[in-house]
N, C-alpha and C. Protein backbone atom coordinates (compact mmCIF):
# COMPACT_ATOMS: atom_id res chain seq x y z
N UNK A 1 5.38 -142.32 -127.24
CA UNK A 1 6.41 -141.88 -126.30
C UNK A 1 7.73 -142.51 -126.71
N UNK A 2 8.92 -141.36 -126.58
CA UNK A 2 9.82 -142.09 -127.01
C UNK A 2 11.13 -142.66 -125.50
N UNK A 3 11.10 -144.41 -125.99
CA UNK A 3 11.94 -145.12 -125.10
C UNK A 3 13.34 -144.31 -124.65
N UNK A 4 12.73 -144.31 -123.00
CA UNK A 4 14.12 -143.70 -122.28
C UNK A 4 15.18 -144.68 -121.12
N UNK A 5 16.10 -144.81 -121.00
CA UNK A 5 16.60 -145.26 -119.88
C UNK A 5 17.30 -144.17 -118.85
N UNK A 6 16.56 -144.17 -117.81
CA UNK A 6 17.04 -142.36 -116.82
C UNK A 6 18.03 -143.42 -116.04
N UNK A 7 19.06 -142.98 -115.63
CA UNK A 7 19.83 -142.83 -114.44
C UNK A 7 20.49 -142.18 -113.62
N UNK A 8 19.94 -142.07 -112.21
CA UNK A 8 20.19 -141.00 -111.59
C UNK A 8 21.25 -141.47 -110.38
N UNK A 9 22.32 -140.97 -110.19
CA UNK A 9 23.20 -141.40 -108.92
C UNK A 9 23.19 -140.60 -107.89
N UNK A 10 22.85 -140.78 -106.64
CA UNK A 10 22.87 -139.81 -105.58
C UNK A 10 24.22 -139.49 -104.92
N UNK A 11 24.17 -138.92 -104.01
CA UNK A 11 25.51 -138.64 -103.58
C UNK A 11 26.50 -139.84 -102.55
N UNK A 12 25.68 -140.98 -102.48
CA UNK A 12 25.98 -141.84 -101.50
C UNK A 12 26.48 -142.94 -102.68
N UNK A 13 26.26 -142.43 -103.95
CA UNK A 13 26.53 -143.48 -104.71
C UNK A 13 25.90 -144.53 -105.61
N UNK A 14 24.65 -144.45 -104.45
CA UNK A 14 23.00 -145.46 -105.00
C UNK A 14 23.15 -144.84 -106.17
N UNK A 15 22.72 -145.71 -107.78
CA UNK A 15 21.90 -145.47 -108.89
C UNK A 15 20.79 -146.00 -108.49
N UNK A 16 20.38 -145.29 -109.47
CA UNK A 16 18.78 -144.65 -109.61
C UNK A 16 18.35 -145.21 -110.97
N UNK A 17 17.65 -146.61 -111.87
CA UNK A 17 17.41 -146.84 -113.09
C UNK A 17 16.16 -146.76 -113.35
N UNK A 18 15.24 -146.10 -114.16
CA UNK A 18 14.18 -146.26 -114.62
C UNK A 18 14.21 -145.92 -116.02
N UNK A 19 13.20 -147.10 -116.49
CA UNK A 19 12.82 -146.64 -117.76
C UNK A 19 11.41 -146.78 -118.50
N UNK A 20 11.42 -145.58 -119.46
CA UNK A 20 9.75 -145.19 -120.07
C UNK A 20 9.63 -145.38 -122.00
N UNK A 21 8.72 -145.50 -121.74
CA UNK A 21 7.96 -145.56 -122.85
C UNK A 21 8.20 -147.28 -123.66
N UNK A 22 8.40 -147.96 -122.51
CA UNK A 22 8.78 -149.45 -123.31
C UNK A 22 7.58 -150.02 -122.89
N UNK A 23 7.45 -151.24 -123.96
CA UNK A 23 6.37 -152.11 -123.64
C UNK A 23 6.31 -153.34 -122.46
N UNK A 24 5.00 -153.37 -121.90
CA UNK A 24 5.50 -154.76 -121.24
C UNK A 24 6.82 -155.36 -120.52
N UNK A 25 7.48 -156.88 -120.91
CA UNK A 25 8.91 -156.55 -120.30
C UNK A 25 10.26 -156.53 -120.81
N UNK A 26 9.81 -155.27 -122.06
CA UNK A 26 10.93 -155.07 -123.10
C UNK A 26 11.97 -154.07 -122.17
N UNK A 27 11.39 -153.55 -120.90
CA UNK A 27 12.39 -152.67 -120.03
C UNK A 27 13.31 -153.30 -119.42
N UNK A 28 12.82 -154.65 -119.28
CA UNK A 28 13.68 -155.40 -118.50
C UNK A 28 15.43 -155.65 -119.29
N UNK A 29 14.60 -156.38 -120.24
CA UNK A 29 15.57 -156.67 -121.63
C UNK A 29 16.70 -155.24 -121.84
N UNK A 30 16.04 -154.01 -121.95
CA UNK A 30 16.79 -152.73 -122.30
C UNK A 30 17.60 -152.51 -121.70
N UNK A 31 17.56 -152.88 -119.99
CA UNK A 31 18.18 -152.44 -119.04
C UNK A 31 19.17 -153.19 -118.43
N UNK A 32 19.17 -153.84 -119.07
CA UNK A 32 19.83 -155.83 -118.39
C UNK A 32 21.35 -154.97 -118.60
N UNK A 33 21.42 -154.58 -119.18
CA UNK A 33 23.58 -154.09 -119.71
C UNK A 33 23.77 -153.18 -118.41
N UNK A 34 22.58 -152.06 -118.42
CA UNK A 34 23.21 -151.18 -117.08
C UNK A 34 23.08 -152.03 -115.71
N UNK A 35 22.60 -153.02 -115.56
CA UNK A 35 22.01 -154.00 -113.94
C UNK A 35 23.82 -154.08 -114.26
N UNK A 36 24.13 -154.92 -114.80
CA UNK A 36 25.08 -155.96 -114.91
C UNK A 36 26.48 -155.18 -115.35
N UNK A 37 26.58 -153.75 -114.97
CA UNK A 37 27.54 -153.14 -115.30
C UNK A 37 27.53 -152.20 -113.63
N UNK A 38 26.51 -152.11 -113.40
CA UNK A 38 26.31 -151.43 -112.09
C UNK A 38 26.61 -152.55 -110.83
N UNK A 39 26.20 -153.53 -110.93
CA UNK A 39 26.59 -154.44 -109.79
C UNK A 39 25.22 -155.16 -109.25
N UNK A 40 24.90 -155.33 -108.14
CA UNK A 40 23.62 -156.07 -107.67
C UNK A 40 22.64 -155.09 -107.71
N UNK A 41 21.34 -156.04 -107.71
CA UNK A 41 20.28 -155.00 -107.44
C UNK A 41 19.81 -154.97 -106.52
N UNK A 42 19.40 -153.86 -105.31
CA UNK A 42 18.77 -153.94 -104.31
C UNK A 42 17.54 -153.88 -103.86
N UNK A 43 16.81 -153.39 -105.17
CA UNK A 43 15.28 -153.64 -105.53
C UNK A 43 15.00 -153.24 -106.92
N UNK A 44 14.26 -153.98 -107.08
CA UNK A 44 13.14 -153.76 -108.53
C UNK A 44 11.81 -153.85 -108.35
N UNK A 45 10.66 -152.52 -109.11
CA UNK A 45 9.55 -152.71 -108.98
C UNK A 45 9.47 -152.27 -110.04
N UNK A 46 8.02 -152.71 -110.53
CA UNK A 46 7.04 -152.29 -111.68
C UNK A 46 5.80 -151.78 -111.63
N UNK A 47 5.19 -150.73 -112.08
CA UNK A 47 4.32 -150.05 -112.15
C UNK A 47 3.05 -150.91 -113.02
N UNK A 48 1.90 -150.36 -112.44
CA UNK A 48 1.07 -150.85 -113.09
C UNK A 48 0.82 -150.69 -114.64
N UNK A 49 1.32 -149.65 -115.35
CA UNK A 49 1.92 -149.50 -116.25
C UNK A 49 2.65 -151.11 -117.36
N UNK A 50 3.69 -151.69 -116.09
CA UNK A 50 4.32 -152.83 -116.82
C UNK A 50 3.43 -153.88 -117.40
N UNK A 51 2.35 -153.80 -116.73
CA UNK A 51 1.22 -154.80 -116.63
C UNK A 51 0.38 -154.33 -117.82
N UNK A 52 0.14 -153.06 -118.42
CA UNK A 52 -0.74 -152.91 -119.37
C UNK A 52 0.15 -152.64 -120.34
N UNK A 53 1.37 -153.29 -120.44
CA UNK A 53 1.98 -153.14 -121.78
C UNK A 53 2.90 -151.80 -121.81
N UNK A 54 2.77 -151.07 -121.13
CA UNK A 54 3.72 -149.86 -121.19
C UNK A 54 4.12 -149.52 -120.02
N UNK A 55 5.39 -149.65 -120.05
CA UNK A 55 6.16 -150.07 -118.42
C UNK A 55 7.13 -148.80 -117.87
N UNK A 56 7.09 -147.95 -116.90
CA UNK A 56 8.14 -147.32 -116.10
C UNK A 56 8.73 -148.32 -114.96
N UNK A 57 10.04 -148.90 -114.82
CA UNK A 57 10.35 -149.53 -113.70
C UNK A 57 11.30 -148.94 -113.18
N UNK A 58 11.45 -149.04 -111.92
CA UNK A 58 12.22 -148.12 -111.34
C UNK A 58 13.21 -149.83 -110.27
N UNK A 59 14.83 -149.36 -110.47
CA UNK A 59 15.59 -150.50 -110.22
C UNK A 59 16.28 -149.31 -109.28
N UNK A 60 17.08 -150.14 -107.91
CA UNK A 60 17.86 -149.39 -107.19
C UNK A 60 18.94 -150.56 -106.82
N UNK A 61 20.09 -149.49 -107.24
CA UNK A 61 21.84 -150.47 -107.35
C UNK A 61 22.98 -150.38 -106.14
N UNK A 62 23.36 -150.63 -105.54
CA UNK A 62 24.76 -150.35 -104.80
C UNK A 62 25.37 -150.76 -105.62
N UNK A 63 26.74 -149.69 -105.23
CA UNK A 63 27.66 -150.00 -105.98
C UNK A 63 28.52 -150.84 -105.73
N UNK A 64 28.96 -151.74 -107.00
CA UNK A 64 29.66 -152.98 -106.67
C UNK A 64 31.03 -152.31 -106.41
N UNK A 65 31.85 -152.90 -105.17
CA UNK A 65 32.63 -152.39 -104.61
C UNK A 65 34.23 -153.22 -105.26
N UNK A 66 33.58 -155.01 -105.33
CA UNK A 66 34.58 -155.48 -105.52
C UNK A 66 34.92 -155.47 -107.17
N UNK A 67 34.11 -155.33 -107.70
CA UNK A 67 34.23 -154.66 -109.03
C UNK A 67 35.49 -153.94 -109.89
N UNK A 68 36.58 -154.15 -110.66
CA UNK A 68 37.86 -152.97 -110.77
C UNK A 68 37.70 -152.95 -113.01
N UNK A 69 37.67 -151.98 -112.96
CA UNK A 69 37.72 -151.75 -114.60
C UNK A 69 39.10 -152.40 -115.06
């Protein structure tokens, strides 16, 4: 399977991060630039998946407000 990072933003703003086909907690590592560009996290879980070496995790963000480019 080839390594994806999905992000989905709803209309309220929430992102939406998950990602597939990574091992173990190489998703974590992959994803660390979008956490930390998006702002706090308001949850993170891992699938049983993460646990046998091939991980979908699904992260949910508000958007950092005080944040300015």
């Amino acid at each position: 399977m080839n390594q994806q990072i999905i992000i989905e933003i709803s209309t309220d703003g929430t992102a939406r991060v998950r990602t597939e086909g990574f091992h173990g907690s190489s998703c974590i590592n992959a994803s660390k630039f979008i956490e930390q560009s998006l702002g706090a996290v308001e949850r993170s879980q891992c699938t049983s998946d993460y646990f046998n070496c091939q991980s979908i995790s699904s992260n949910s963000y508000q958007p950092n407000e005080n944040k300015h480019e």
